[in-house]
Protein backbone atom coordinates (compact mmCIF):
# COMPACT_ATOMS: atom_id res chain seq x y z
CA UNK A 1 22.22 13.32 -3.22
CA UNK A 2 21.26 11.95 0.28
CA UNK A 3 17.78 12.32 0.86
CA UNK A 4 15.61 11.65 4.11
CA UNK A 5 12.06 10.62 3.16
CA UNK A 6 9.03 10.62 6.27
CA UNK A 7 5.55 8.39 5.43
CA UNK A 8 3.35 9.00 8.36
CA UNK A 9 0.00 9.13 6.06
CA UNK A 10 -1.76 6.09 7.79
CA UNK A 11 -1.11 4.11 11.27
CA UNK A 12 2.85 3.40 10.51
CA UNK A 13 6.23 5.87 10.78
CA UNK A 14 8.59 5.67 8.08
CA UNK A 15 11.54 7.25 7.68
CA UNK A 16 14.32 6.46 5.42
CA UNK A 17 17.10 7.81 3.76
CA UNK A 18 18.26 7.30 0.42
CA UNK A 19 21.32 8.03 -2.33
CA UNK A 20 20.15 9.06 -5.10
CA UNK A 21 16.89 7.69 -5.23
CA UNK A 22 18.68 4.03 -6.12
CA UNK A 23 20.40 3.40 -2.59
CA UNK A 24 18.62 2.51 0.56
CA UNK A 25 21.01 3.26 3.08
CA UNK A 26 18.22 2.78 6.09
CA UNK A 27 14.61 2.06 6.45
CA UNK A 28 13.00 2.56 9.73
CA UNK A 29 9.41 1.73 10.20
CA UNK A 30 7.06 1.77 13.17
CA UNK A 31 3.64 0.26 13.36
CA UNK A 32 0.68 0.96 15.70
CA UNK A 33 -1.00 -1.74 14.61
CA UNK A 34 -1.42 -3.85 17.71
CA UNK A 35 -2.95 -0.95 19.00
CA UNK A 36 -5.74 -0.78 16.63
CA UNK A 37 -6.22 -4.43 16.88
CA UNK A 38 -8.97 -4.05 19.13
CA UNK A 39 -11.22 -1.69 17.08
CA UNK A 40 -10.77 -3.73 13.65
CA UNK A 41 -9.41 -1.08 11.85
CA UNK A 42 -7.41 1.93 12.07
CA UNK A 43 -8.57 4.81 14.90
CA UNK A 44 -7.23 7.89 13.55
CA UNK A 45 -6.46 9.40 16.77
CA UNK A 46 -4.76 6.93 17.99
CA UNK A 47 -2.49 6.37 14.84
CA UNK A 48 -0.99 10.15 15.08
CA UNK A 49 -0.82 10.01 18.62
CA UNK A 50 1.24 7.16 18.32
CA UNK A 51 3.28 8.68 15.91
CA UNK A 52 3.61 11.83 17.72
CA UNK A 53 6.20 9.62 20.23
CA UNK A 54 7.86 7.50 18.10
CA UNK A 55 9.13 9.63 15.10
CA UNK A 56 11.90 11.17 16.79
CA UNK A 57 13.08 7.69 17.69
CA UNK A 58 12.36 6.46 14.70
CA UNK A 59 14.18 9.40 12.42
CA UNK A 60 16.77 8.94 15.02
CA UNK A 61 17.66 4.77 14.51
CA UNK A 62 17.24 5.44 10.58
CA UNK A 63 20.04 8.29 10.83
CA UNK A 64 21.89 5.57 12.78
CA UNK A 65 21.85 2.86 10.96
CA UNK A 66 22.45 5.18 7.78
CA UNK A 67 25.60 6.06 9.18
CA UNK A 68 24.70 9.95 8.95
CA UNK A 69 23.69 12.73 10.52
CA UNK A 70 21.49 15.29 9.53
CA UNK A 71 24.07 17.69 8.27
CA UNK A 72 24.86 15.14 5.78
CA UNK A 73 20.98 15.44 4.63
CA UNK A 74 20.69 17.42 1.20
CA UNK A 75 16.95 17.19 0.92
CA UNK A 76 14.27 16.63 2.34
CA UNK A 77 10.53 14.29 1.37
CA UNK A 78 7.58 13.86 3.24
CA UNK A 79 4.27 12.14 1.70
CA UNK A 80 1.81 15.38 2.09
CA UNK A 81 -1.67 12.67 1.10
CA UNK A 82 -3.62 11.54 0.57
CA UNK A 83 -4.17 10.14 4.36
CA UNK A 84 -5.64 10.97 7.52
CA UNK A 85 -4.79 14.58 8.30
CA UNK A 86 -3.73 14.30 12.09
CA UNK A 87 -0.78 11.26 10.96
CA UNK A 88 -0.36 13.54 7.61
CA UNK A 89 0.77 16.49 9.61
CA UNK A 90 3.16 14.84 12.27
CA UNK A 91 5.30 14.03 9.48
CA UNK A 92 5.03 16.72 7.70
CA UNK A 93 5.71 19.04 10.71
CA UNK A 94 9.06 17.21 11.48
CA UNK A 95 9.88 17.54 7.91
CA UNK A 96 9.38 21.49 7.52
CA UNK A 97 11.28 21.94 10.98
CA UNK A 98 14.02 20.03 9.88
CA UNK A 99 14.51 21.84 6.15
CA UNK A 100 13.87 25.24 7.73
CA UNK A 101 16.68 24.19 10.57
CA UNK A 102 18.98 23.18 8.31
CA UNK A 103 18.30 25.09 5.41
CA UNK A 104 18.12 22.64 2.87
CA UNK A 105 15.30 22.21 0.03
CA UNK A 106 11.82 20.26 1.16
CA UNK A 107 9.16 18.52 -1.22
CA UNK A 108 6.17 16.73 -0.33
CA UNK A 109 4.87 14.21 -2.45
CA UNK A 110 1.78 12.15 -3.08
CA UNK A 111 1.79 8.62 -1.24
CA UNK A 112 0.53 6.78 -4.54
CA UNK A 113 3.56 7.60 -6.42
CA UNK A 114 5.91 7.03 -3.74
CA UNK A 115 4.55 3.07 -3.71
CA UNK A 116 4.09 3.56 -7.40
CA UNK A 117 8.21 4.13 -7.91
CA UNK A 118 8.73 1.64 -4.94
CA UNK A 119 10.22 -0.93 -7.21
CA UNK A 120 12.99 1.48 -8.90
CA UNK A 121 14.26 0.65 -5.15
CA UNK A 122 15.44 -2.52 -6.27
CA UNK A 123 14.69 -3.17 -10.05
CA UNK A 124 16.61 -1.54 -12.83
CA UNK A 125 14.97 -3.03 -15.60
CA UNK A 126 11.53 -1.53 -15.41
CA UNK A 127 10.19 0.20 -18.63
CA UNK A 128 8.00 3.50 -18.30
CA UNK A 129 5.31 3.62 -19.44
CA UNK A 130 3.67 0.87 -17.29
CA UNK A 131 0.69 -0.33 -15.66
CA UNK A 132 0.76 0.31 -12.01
CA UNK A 133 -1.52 -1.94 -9.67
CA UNK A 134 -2.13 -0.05 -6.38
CA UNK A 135 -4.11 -2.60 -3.43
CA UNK A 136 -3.84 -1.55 0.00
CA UNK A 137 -5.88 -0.90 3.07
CA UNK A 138 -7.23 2.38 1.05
CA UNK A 139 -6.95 2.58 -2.28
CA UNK A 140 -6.96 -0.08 -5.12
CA UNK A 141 -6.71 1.23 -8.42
CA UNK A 142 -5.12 1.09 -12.11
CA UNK A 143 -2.81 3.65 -12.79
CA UNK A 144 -0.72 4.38 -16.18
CA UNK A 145 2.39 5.90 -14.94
CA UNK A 146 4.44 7.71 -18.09
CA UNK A 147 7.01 9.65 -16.37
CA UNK A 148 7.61 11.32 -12.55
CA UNK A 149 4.71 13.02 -11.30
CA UNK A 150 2.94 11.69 -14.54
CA UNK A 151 0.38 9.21 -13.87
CA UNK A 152 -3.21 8.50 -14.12
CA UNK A 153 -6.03 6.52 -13.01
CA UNK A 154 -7.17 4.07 -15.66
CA UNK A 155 -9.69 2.07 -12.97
CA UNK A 156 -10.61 2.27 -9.17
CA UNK A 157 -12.58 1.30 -6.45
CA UNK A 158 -16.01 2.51 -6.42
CA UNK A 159 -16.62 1.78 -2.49
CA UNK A 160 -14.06 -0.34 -0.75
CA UNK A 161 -10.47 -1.02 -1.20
CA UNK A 162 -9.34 -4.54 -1.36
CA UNK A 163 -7.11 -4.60 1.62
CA UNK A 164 -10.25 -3.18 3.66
CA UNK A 165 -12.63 -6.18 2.80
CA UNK A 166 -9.48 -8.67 3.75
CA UNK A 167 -9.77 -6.33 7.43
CA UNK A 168 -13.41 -6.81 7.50
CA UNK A 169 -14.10 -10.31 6.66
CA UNK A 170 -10.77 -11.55 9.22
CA UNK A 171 -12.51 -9.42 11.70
CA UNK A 172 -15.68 -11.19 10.90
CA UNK A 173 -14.57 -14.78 11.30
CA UNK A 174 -12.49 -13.71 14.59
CA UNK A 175 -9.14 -14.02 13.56
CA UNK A 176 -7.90 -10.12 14.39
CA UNK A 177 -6.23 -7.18 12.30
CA UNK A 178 -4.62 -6.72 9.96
CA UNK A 179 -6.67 -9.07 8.11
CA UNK A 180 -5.00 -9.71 4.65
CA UNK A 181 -1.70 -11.64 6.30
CA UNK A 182 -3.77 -13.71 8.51
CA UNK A 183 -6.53 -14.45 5.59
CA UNK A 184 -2.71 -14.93 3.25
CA UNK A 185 -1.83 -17.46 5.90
CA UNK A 186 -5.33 -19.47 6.30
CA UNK A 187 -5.85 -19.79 2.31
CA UNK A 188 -2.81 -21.73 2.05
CA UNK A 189 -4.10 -24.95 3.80
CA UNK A 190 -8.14 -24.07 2.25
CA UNK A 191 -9.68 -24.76 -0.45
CA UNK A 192 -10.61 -21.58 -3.29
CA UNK A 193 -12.87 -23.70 -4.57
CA UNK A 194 -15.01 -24.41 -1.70
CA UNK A 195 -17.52 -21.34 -1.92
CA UNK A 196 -18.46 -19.86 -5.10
CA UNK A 197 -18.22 -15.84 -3.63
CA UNK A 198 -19.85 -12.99 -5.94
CA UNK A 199 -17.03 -11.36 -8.25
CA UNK A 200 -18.30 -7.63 -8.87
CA UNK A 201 -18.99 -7.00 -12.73
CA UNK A 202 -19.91 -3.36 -13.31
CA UNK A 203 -21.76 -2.47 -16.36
CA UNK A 204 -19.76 -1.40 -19.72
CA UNK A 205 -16.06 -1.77 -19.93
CA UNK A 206 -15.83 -0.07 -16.86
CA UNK A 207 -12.16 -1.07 -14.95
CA UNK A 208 -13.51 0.22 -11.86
CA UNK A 209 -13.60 -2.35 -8.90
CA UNK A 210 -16.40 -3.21 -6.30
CA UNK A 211 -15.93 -4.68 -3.37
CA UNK A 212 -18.46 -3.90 -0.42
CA UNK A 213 -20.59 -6.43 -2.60
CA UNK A 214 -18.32 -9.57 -1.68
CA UNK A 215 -17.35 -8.12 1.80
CA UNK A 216 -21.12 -7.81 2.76
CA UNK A 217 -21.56 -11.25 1.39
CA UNK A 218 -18.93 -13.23 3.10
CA UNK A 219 -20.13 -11.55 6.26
CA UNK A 220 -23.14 -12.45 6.00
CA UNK A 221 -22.11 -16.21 4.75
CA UNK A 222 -20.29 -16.65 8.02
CA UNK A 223 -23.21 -15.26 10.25
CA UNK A 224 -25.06 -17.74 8.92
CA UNK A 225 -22.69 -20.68 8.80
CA UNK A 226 -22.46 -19.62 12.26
CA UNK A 227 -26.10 -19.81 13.28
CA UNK A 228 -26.10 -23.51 11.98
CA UNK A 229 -23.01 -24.49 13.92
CA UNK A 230 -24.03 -22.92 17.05
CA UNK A 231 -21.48 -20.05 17.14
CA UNK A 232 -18.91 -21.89 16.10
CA UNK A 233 -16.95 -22.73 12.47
CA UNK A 234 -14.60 -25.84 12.04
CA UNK A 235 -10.84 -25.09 11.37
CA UNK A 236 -11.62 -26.52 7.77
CA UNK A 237 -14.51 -24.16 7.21
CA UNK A 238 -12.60 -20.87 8.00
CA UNK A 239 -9.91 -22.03 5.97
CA UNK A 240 -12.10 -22.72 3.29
CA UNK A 241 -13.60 -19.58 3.72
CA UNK A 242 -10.53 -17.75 3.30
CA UNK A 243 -9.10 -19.00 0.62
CA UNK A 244 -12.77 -18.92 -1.40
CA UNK A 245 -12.83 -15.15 -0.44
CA UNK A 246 -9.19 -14.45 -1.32
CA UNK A 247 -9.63 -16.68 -4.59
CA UNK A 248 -12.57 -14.32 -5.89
CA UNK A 249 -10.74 -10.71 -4.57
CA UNK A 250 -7.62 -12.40 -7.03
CA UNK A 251 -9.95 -12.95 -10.07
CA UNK A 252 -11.36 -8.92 -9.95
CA UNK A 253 -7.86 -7.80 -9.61
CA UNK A 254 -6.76 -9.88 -12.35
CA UNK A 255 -9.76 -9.13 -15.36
CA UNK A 256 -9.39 -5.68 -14.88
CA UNK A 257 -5.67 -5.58 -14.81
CA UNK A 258 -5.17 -7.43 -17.72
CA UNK A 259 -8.02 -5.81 -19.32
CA UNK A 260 -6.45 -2.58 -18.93
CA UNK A 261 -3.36 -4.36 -20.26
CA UNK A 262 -4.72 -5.27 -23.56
CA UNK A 263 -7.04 -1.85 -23.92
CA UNK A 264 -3.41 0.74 -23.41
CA UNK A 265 -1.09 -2.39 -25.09
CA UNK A 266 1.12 -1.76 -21.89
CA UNK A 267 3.21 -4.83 -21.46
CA UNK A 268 4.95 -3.74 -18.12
CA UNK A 269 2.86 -4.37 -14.59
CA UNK A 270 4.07 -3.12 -11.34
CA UNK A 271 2.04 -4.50 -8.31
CA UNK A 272 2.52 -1.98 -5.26
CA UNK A 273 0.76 -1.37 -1.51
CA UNK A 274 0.42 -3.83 1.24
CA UNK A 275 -1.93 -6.31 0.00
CA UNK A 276 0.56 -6.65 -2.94
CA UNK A 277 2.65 -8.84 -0.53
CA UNK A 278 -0.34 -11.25 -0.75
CA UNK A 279 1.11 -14.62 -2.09
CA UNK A 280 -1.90 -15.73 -3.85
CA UNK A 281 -1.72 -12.50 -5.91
CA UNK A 282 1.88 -13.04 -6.64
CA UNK A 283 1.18 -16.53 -7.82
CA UNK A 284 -1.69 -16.05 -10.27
CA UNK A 285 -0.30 -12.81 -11.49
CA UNK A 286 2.83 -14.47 -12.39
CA UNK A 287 0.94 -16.97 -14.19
CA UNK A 288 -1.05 -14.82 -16.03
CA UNK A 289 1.76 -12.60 -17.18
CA UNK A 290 3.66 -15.94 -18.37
CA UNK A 291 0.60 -16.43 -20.67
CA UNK A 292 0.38 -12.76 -22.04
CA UNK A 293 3.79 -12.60 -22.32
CA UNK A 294 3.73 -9.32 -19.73
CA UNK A 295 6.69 -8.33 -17.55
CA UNK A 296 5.42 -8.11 -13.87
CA UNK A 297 7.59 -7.37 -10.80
CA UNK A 298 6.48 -7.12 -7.10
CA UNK A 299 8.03 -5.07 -4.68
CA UNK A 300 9.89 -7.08 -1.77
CA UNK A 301 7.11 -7.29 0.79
CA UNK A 302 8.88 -4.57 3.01
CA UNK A 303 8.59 -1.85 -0.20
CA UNK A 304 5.20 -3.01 -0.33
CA UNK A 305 3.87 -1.56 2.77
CA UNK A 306 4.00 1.89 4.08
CA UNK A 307 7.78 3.24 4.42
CA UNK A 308 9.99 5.83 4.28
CA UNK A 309 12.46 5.19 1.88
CA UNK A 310 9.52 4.87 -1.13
CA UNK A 311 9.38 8.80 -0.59
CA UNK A 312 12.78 9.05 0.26
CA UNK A 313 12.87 7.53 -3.44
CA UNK A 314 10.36 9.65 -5.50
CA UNK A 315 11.23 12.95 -3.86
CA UNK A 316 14.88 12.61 -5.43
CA UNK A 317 13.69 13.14 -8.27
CA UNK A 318 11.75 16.29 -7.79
CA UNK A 319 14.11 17.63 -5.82
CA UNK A 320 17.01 17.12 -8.82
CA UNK A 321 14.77 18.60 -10.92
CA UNK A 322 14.17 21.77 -8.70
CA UNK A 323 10.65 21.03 -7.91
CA UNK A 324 10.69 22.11 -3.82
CA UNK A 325 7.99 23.02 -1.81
CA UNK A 326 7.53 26.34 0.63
CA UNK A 327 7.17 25.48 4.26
CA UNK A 328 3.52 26.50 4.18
CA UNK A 329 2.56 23.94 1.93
CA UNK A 330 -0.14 22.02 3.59
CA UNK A 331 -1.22 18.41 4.04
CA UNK A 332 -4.52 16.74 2.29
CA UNK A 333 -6.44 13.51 3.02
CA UNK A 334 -8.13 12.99 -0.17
């Protein structure tokens, strides 16, 4: 079964196409990211505008370099949330005229699972159940995934997601958006041990995570760092600064993931979503699994973010299993 997948749910166009939810035969992606660069973060309008012009361009090179058309399409995914509505429906509007065109079956699915199954992309030797670690720009959370369409949160972010404070505190020391590969980049010639950087412990055995609390802090470090330097950090100091701020966002996702380990005796971790490509979090991860003998895999870093073969992937399987959608099934953001 050939399916097209679209992932419009944020500020990037995915589409992909996929046999048999194994096979990535294309995966187009376009990003409006420079476009946001100015702002610090994403503008919603802006994103689906964006989108609006380049997803027939962008459904068009994937069918290329597929080598298909769309009569060879037997089914159709679209990621129907959560997201920001306006990107959510330019996807999902392209989808439903391109089913009801060509008459073939439609499902929308939830973006968490599609980066959730990511990895069956390109690893076969994954066990269900596991332990699925979610970190992007706006979610972070623990889920326990036992089966297709079967999975629930075991811990999440109370305020802030993870790949939001990496935006925030970049934006803060000057160094633009996205901030987690720029912040990636600086920590690797800093030192983690430089700044001791509040790590977020809520109350009980909680495996919820916090992180407006070290976001607001670093901000507020560097303000006043800044204040005593006359406007102006070393190169050494916002390198430092990084890699002390990435070093403390690595130890939260870490206790609670590996808390959450030993609580459901899960032995399998998937680590999914943009900040996921983070090579500090590969590292320690890694390490940490070696010493609780866990299996961990990772994504290649263009599964991680955003795309359209990841629901390409995930809405094979609902559509094998009969599970289609009607054309007036609507988009949510939450």
């Amino acid at each position: 079964m050939l399916v097209l997948g679209f992932e419009t749910s944020c500020d990037e166009t995915g589409v992909g196409v996929v046999r048999d939810g194994k096979v990535i035969l294309s995966d187009v992606l376009a990003s409006s990211a420079e476009l946001h660069s100015k702002y610090g973060g994403i503008v919603p309008e802006i994103a689906s505008r964006r989108q609006i012009a380049v997803i027939l361009p962008v459904l068009k090179e994937s069918l290329s370099r597929a080598g298909k058309g769309l009569e060879d399409i037997d089914g159709i995914a679209v990621t129907k949330g959560p997201g920001l509505i306006g990107s959510l429906l330019v996807g999902l509007n392209v989808a439903k005229a391109i089913a009801f065109s060509r008459r073939i079956p439609f499902v929308g699915v939830s973006h968490l699972e599609g980066h959730l199954w990511a990895i069956f992309l390109e690893e076969r030797s994954v066990t269900i159940p596991f332990l699925g670690l979610l970190i992007s720009g706006g979610h972070t959370a623990i889920y326990h995934v036992h089966g297709i369409g079967k999975f629930s949160v075991v811990g999440s972010t109370r305020d802030d997601a993870a790949g939001e404070a990496f935006d925030k505190v970049a934006w803060a020391l000057g160094l633009g958006y996205p901030g987690g590969p720029i912040i990636d980049t600086y920590s690797r010639e800093g030192d983690p041990c430089a700044f001791r950087f509040p790590r977020a412990r809520i109350r009980g055995n909680s495996l919820d995570f916090s992180f407006s609390g070290i976001k607001t802090s670093v901000v507020q470090f560097i303000e006043e760092r800044r204040k005593k330097r006359k406007g102006k950090l070393s190169s050494k100091e916002t390198r430092d600064i990084c890699a002390s701020f990435q070093e403390a966002v690595v130890d939260m996702l870490l206790d609670k993931t590996f808390r959450a380990v030993e609580g459901l005796n899960i032995r399998t971790i998937v680590i999914c979503g943009g900040v996921a490509a983070n090579s500090r979090i590969r590292a320690r991860f890694l390490e940490q699994a070696r010493r609780d003998k866990a299996r961990i895999y990772f994504p290649s870093p263009n599964l991680c973010t955003d795309n359209g073969a990841m629901i390409a992937g995930i809405g094979f399987h609902y559509l094998k299993a009969g599970r289609y959608d009607d054309l007036d099934m609507d988009a949510h953001g939450s």
